[in-house]
C-alpha atoms as a PDB file:
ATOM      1  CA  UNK A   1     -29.858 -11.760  38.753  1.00  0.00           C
ATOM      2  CA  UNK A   2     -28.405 -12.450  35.441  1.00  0.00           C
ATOM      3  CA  UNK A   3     -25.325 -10.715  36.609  1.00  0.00           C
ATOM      4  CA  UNK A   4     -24.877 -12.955  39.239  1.00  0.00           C
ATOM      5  CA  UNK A   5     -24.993 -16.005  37.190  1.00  0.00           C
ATOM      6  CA  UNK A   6     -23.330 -14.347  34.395  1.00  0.00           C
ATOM      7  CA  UNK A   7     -20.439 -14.008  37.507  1.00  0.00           C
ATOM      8  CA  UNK A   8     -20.808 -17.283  38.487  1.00  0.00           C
ATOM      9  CA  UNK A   9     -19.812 -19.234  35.236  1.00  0.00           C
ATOM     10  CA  UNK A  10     -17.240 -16.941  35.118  1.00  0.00           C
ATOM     11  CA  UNK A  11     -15.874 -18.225  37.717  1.00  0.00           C
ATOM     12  CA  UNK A  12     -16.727 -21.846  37.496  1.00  0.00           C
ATOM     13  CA  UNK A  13     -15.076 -21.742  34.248  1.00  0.00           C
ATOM     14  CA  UNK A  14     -11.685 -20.379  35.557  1.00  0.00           C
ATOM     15  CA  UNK A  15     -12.048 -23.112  38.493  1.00  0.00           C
ATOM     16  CA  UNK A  16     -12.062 -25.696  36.270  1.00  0.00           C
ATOM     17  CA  UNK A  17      -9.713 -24.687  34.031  1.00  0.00           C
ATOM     18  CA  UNK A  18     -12.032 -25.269  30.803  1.00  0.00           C
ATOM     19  CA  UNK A  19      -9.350 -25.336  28.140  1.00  0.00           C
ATOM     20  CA  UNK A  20     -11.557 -23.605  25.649  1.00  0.00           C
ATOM     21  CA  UNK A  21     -11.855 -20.573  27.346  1.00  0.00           C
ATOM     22  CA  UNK A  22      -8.161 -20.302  28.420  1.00  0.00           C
ATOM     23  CA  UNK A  23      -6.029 -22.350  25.720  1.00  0.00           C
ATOM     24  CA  UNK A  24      -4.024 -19.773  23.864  1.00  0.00           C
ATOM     25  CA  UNK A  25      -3.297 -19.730  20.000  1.00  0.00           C
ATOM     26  CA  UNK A  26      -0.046 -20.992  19.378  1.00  0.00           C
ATOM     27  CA  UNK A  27       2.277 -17.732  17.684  1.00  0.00           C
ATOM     28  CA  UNK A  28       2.321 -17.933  14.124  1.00  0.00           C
ATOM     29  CA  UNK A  29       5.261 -18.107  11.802  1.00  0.00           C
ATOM     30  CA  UNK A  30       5.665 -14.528  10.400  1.00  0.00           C
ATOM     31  CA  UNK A  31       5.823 -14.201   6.489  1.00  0.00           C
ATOM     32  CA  UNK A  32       6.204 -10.701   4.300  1.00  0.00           C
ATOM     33  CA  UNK A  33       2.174 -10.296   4.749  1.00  0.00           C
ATOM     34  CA  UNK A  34       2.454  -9.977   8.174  1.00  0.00           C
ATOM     35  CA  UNK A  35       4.990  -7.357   8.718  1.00  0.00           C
ATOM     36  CA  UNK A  36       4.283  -3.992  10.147  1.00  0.00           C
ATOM     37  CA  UNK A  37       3.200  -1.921   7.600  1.00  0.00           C
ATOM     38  CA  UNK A  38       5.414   0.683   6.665  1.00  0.00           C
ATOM     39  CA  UNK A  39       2.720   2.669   5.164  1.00  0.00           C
ATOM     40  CA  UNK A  40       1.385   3.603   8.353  1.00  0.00           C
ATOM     41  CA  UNK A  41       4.861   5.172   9.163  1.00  0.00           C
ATOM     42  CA  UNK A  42       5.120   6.908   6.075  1.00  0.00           C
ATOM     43  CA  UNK A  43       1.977   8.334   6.441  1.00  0.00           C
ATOM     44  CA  UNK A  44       2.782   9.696  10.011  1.00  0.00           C
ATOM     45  CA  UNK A  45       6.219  10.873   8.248  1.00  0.00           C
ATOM     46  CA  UNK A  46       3.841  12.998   5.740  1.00  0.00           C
ATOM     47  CA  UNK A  47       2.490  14.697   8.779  1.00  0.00           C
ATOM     48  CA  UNK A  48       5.408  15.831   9.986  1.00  0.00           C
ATOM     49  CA  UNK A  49       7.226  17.271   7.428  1.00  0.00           C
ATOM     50  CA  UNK A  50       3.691  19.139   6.396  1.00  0.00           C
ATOM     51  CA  UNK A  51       3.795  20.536   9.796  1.00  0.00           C
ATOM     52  CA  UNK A  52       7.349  21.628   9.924  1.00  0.00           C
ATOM     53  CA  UNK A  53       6.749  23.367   6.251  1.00  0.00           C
ATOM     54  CA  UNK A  54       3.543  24.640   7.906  1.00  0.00           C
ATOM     55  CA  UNK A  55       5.332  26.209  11.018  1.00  0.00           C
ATOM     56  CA  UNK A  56       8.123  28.002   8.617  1.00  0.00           C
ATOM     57  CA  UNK A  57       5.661  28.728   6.028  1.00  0.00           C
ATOM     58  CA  UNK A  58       3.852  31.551   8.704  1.00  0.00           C
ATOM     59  CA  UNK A  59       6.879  32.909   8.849  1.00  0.00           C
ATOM     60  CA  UNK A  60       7.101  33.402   5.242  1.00  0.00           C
ATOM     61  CA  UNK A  61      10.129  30.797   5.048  1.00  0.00           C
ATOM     62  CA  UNK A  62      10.107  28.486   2.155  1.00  0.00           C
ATOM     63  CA  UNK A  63      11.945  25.607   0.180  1.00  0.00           C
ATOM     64  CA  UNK A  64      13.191  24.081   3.725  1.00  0.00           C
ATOM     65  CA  UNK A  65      13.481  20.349   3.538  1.00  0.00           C
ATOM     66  CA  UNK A  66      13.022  18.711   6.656  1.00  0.00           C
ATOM     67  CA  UNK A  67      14.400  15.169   5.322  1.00  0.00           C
ATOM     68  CA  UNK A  68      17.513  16.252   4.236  1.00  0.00           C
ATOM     69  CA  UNK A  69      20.503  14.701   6.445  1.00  0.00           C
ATOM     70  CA  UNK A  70      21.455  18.252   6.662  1.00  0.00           C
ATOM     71  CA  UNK A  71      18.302  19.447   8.400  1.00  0.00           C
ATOM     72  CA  UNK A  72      19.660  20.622  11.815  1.00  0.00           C
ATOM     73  CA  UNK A  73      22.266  22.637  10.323  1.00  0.00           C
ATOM     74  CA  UNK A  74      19.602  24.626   7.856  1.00  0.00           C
ATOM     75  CA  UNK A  75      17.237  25.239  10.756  1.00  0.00           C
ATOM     76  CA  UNK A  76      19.706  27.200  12.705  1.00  0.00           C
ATOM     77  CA  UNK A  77      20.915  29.084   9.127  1.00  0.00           C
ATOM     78  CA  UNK A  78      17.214  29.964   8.660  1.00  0.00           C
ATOM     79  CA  UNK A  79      15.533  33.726   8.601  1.00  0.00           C
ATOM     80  CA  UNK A  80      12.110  34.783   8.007  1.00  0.00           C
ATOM     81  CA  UNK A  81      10.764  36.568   5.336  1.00  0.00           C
ATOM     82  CA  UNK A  82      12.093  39.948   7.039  1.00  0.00           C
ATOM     83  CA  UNK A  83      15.300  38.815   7.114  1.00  0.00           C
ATOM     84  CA  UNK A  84      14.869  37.812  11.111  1.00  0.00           C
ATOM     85  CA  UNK A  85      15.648  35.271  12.794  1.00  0.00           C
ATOM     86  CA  UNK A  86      13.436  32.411  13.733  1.00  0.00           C
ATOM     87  CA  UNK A  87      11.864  33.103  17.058  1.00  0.00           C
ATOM     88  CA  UNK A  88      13.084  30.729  19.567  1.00  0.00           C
ATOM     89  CA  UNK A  89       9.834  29.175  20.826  1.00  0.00           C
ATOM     90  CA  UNK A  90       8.916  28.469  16.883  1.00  0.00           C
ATOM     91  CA  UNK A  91      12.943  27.123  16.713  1.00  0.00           C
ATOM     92  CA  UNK A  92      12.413  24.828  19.457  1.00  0.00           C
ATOM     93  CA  UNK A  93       9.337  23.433  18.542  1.00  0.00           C
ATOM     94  CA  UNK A  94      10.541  22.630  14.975  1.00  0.00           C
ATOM     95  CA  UNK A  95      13.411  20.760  16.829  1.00  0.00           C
ATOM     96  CA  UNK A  96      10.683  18.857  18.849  1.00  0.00           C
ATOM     97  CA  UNK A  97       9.413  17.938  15.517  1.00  0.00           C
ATOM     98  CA  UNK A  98      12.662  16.743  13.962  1.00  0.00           C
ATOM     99  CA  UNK A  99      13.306  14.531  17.061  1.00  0.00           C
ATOM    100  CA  UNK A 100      10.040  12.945  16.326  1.00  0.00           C
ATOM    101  CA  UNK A 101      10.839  12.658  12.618  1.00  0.00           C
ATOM    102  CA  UNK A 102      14.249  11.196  12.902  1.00  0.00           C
ATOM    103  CA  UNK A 103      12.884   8.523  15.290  1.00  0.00           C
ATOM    104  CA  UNK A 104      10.382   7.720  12.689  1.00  0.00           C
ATOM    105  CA  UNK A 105      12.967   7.662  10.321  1.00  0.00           C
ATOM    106  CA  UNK A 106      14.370   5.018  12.295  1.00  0.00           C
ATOM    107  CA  UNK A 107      11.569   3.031  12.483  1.00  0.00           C
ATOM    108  CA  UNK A 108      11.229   3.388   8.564  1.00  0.00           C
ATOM    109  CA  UNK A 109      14.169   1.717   7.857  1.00  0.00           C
ATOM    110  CA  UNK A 110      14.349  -0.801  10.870  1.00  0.00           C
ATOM    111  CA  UNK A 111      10.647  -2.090   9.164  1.00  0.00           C
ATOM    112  CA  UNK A 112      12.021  -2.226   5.417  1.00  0.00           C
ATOM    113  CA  UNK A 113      14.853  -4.497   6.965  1.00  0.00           C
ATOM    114  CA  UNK A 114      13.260  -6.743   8.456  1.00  0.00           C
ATOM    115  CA  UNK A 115      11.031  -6.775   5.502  1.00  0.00           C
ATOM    116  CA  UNK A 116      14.007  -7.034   3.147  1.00  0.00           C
ATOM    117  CA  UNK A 117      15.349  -9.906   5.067  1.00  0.00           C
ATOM    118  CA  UNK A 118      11.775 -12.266   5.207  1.00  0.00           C
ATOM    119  CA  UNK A 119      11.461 -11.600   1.800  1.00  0.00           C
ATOM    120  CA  UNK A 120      14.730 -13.062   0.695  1.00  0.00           C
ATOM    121  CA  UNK A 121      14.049 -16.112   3.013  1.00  0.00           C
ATOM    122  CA  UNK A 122      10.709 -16.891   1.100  1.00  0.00           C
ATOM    123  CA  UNK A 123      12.120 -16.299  -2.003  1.00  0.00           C
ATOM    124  CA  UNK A 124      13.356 -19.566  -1.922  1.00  0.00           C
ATOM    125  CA  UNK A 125      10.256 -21.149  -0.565  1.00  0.00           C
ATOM    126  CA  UNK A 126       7.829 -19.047  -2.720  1.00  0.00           C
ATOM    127  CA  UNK A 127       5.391 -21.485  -4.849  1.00  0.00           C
ATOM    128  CA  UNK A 128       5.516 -21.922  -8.230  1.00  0.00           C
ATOM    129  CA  UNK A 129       2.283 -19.552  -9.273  1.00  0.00           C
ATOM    130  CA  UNK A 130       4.237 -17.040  -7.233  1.00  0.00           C
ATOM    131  CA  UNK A 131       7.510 -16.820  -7.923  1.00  0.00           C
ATOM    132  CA  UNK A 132       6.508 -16.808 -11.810  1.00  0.00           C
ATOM    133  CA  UNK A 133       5.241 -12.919 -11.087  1.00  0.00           C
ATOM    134  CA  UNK A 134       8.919 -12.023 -10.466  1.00  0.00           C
ATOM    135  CA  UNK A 135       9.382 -12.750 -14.302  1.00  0.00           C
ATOM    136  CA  UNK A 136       8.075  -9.506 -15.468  1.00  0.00           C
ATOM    137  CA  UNK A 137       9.999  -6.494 -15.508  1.00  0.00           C
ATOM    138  CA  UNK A 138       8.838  -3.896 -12.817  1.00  0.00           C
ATOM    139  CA  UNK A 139       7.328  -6.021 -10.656  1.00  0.00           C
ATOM    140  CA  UNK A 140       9.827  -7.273  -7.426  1.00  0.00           C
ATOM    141  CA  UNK A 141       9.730  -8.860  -4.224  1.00  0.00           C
ATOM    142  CA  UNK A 142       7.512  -6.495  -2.197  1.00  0.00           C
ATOM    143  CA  UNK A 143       4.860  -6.302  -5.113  1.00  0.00           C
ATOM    144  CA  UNK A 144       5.209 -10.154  -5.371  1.00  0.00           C
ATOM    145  CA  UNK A 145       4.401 -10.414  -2.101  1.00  0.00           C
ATOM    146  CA  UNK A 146       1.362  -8.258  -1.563  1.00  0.00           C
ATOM    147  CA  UNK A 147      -0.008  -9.982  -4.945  1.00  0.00           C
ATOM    148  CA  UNK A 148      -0.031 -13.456  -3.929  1.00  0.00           C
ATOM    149  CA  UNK A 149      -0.561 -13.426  -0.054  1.00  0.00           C
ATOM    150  CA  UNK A 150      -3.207 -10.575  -0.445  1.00  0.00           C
ATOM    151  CA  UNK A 151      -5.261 -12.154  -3.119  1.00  0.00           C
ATOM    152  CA  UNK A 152      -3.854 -14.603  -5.792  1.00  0.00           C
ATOM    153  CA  UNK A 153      -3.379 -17.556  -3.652  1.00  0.00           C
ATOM    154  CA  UNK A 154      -6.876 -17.672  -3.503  1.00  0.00           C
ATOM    155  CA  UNK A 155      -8.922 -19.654  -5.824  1.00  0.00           C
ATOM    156  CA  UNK A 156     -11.745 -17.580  -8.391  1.00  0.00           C
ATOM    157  CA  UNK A 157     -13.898 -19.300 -11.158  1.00  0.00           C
ATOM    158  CA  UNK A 158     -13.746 -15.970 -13.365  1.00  0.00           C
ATOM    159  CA  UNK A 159     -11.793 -12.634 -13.601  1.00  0.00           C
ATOM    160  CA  UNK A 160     -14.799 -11.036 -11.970  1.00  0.00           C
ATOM    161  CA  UNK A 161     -14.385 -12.371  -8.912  1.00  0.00           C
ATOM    162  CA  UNK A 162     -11.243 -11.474  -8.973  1.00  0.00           C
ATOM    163  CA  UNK A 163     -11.925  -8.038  -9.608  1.00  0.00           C
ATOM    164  CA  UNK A 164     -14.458  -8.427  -7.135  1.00  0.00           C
ATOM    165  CA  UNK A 165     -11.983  -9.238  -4.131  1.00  0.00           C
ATOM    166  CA  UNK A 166      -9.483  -6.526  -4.891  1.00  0.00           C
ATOM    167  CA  UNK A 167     -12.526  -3.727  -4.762  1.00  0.00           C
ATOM    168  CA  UNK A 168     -11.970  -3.145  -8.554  1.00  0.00           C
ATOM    169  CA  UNK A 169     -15.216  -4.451 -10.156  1.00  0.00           C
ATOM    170  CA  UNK A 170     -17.658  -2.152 -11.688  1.00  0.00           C
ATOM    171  CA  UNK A 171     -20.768  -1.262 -10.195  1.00  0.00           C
ATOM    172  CA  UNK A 172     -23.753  -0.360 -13.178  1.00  0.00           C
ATOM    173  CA  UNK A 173     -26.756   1.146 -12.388  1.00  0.00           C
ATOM    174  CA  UNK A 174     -29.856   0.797 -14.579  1.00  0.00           C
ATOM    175  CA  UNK A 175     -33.318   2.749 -14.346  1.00  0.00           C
ATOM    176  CA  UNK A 176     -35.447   2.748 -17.402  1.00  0.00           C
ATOM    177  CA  UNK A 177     -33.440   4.325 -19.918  1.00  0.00           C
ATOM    178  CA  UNK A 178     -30.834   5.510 -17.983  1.00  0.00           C
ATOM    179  CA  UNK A 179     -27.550   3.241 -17.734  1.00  0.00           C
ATOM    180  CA  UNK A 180     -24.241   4.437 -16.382  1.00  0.00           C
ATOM    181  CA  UNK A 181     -21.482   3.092 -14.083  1.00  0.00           C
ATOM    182  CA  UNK A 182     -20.878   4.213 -10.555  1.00  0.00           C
ATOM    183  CA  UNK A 183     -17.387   3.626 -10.123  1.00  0.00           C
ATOM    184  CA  UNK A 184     -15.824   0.938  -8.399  1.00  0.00           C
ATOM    185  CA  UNK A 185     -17.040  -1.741  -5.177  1.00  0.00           C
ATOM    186  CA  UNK A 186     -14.141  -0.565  -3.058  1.00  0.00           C
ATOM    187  CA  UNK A 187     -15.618  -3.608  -1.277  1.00  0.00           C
ATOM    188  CA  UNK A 188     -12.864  -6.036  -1.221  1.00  0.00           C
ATOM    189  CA  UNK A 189      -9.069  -6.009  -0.239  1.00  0.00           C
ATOM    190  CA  UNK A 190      -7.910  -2.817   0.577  1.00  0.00           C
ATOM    191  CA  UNK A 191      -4.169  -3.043   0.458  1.00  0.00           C
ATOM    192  CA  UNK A 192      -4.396  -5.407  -2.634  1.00  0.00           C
ATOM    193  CA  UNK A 193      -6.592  -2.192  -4.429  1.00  0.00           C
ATOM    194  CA  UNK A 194      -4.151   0.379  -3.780  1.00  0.00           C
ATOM    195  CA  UNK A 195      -1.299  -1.927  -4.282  1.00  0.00           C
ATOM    196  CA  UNK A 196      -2.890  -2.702  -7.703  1.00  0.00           C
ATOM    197  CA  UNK A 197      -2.987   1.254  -8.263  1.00  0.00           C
ATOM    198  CA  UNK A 198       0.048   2.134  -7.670  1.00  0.00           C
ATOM    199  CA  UNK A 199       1.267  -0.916  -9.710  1.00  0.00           C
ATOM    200  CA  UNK A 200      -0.345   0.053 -12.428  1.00  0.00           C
ATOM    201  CA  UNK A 201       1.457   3.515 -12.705  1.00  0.00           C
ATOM    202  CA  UNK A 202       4.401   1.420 -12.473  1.00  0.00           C
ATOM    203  CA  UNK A 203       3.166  -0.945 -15.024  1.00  0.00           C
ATOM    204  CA  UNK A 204       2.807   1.963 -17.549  1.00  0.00           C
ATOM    205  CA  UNK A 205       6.597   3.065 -17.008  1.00  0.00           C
ATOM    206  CA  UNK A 206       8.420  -0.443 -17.173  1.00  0.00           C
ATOM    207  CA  UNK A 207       5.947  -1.964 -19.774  1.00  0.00           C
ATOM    208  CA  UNK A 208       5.516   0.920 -22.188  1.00  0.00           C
ATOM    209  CA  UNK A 209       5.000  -1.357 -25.230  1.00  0.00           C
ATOM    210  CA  UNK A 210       2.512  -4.165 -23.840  1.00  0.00           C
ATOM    211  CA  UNK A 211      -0.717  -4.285 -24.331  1.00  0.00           C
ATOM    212  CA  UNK A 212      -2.226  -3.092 -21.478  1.00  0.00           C
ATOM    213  CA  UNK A 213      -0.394  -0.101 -21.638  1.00  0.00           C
ATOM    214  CA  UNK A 214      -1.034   0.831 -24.903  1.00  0.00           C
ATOM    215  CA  UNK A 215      -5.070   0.317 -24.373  1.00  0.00           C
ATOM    216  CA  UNK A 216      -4.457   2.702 -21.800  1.00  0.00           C
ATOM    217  CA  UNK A 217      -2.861   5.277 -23.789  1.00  0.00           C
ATOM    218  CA  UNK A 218      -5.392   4.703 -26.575  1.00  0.00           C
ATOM    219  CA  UNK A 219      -7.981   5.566 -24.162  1.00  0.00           C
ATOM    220  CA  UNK A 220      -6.526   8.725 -22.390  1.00  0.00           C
ATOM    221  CA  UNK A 221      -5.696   9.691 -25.738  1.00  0.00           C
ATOM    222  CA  UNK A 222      -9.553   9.352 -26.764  1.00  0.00           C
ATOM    223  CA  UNK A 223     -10.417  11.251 -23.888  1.00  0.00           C
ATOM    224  CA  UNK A 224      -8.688  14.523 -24.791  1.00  0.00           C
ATOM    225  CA  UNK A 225      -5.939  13.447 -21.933  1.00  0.00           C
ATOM    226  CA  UNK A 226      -8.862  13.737 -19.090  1.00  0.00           C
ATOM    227  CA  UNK A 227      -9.923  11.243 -17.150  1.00  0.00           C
ATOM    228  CA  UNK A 228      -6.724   9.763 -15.966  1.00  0.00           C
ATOM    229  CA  UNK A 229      -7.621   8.849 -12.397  1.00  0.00           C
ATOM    230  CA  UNK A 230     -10.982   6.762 -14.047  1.00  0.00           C
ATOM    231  CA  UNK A 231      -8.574   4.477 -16.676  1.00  0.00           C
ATOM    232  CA  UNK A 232      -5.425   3.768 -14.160  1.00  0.00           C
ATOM    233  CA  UNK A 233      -8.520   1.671 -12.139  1.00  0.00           C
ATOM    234  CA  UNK A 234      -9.736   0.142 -15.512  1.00  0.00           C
ATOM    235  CA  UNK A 235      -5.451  -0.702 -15.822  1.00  0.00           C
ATOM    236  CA  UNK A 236      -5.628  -1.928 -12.773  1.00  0.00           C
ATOM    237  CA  UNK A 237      -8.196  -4.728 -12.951  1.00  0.00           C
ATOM    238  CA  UNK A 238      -7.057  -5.519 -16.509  1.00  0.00           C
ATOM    239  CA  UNK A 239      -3.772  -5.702 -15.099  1.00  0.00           C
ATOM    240  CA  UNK A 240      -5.019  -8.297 -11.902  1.00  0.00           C
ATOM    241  CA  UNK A 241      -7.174 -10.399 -14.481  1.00  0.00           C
ATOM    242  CA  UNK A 242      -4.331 -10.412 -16.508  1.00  0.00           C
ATOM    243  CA  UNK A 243      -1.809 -11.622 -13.836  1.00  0.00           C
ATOM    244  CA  UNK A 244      -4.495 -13.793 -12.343  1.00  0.00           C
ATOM    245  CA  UNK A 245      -4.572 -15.533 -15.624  1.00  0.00           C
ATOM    246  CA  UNK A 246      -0.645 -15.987 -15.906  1.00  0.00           C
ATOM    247  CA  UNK A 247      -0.277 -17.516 -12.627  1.00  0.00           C
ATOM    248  CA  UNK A 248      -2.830 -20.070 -12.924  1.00  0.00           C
ATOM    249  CA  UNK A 249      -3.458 -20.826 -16.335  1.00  0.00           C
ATOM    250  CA  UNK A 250       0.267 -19.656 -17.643  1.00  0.00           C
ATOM    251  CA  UNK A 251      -1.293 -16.660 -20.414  1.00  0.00           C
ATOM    252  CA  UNK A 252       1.664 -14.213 -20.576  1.00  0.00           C
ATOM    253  CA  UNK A 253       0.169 -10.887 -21.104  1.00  0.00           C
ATOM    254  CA  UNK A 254       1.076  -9.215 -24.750  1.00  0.00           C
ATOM    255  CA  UNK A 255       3.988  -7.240 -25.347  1.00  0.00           C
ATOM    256  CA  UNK A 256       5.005  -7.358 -21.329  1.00  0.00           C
ATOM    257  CA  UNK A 257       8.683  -7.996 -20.976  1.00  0.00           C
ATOM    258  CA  UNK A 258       9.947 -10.284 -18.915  1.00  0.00           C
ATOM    259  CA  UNK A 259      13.345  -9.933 -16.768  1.00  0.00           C
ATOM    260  CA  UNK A 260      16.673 -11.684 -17.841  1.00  0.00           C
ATOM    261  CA  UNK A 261      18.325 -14.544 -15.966  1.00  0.00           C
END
């Protein structure tokens, strides 16, 4: 019985055209955030060249790059560990591979194009909170991007909330006398965490003498050089409160240099 209604509004619905059911979203304008990500590319990219080096590694064949422009060419110059050559089913399958690589390849670059190109159109037409991230050194259009559209446009009261949204804010646990920290949320943004992370490596290599990067030497330092992994997340919400704080309230972060005009 309740299908039969169920079928009957259905269809009542379409009959009269009720615009809420069937009105369709206008298209929105595409910006840099809502590009295909070419991280899902890469990552099928990875897979590929692990299997090729897989597939030649059985046959005791090493140091074979499969991204080299000169790839075809080395496959057929290839011999096993015997001195052999490659068997022809394991040849042709490697070839499969390549084809499925190159096309990849293709996609790669069509993606970073088009990104390329939207970028350079909103560069123009990028607010003023926004734009002012370009000033630092090591820090360029994609990363600009990401930053603001993934997280900064947004408003916070305090830099844990920030930290909050990008998955980067501590989580303490307290039982009598015991007190430690469990790591991270990983609850918020996920691109704007690992965009933070890999930012922060970056941060440490173009911003050696700022202060950020010289608490995070301190620290490693402290440490005995262990616990790397731990302090590049610390960096990395320092560094987001720290931006957070220059694009709203205009606190340049010590020691960071900023690019020339």
């Amino acid at each position: 019985m309740r299908r039969c209604f169920a079928h009957y509004w259905r269809i009542s619905a379409a009959n009269l055209g009720c615009a809420r059911w069937s009105k369709r979203r206008p298209p929105k304008k595409r910006t840099a955030a809502s590009l295909p990500r070419a991280q899902v590319l890469t990552n099928e990219r990875v897979q590929h060249v692990n299997r090729i080096k897989g597939l030649l590694f059985g046959q005791g064949v090493s140091g074979y790059e499969p991204l080299r422009r000169n790839r075809r060419q080395q496959l057929n110059e290839l011999r096993t560990g015997d001195g052999r050559p490659l068997p022809k089913h394991l040849k042709t399958q490697i070839s499969r591979e390549l084809d499925r690589l190159e096309l990849l390849l293709e996609q790669i670059k069509a993606v970073e194009t088009e990104r390329d190109a939207l970028l350079a159109a909103q560069k123009v037409a990028l607010p003023g909170p926004a734009a002012m991230l370009l000033d630092f050194n090591g820090i360029g259009p994609e990363f600009t991007a990401v930053l603001w559209f993934e997280g900064l446009f947004r408003h916070f009261d305090n830099r844990r909330q920030v930290a909050s949204y990008a998955g980067l804010a501590p989580t303490p646990w307290q039982s009598g006398s015991v007190d430690h920290e469990q790591g991270v949320s990983k609850a918020g943004n996920p691109r704007l965490r690992t965009t933070l992370i890999q930012l922060a490596w970056l941060w440490l290599r173009h911003q050696p003498q700022s202060a950020l990067a010289l608490w995070f030497k301190e620290r490693v330092a402290r440490n005995g050089g262990r616990h790397k992994k731990t302090t590049i997340v610390a960096l990395a919400r320092k560094l987001l409160v720290a931006l957070w704080k220059y694009v709203t309230a205009g606190v340049v972060i010590e020691g960071a240099v900023m690019k020339t005009a």
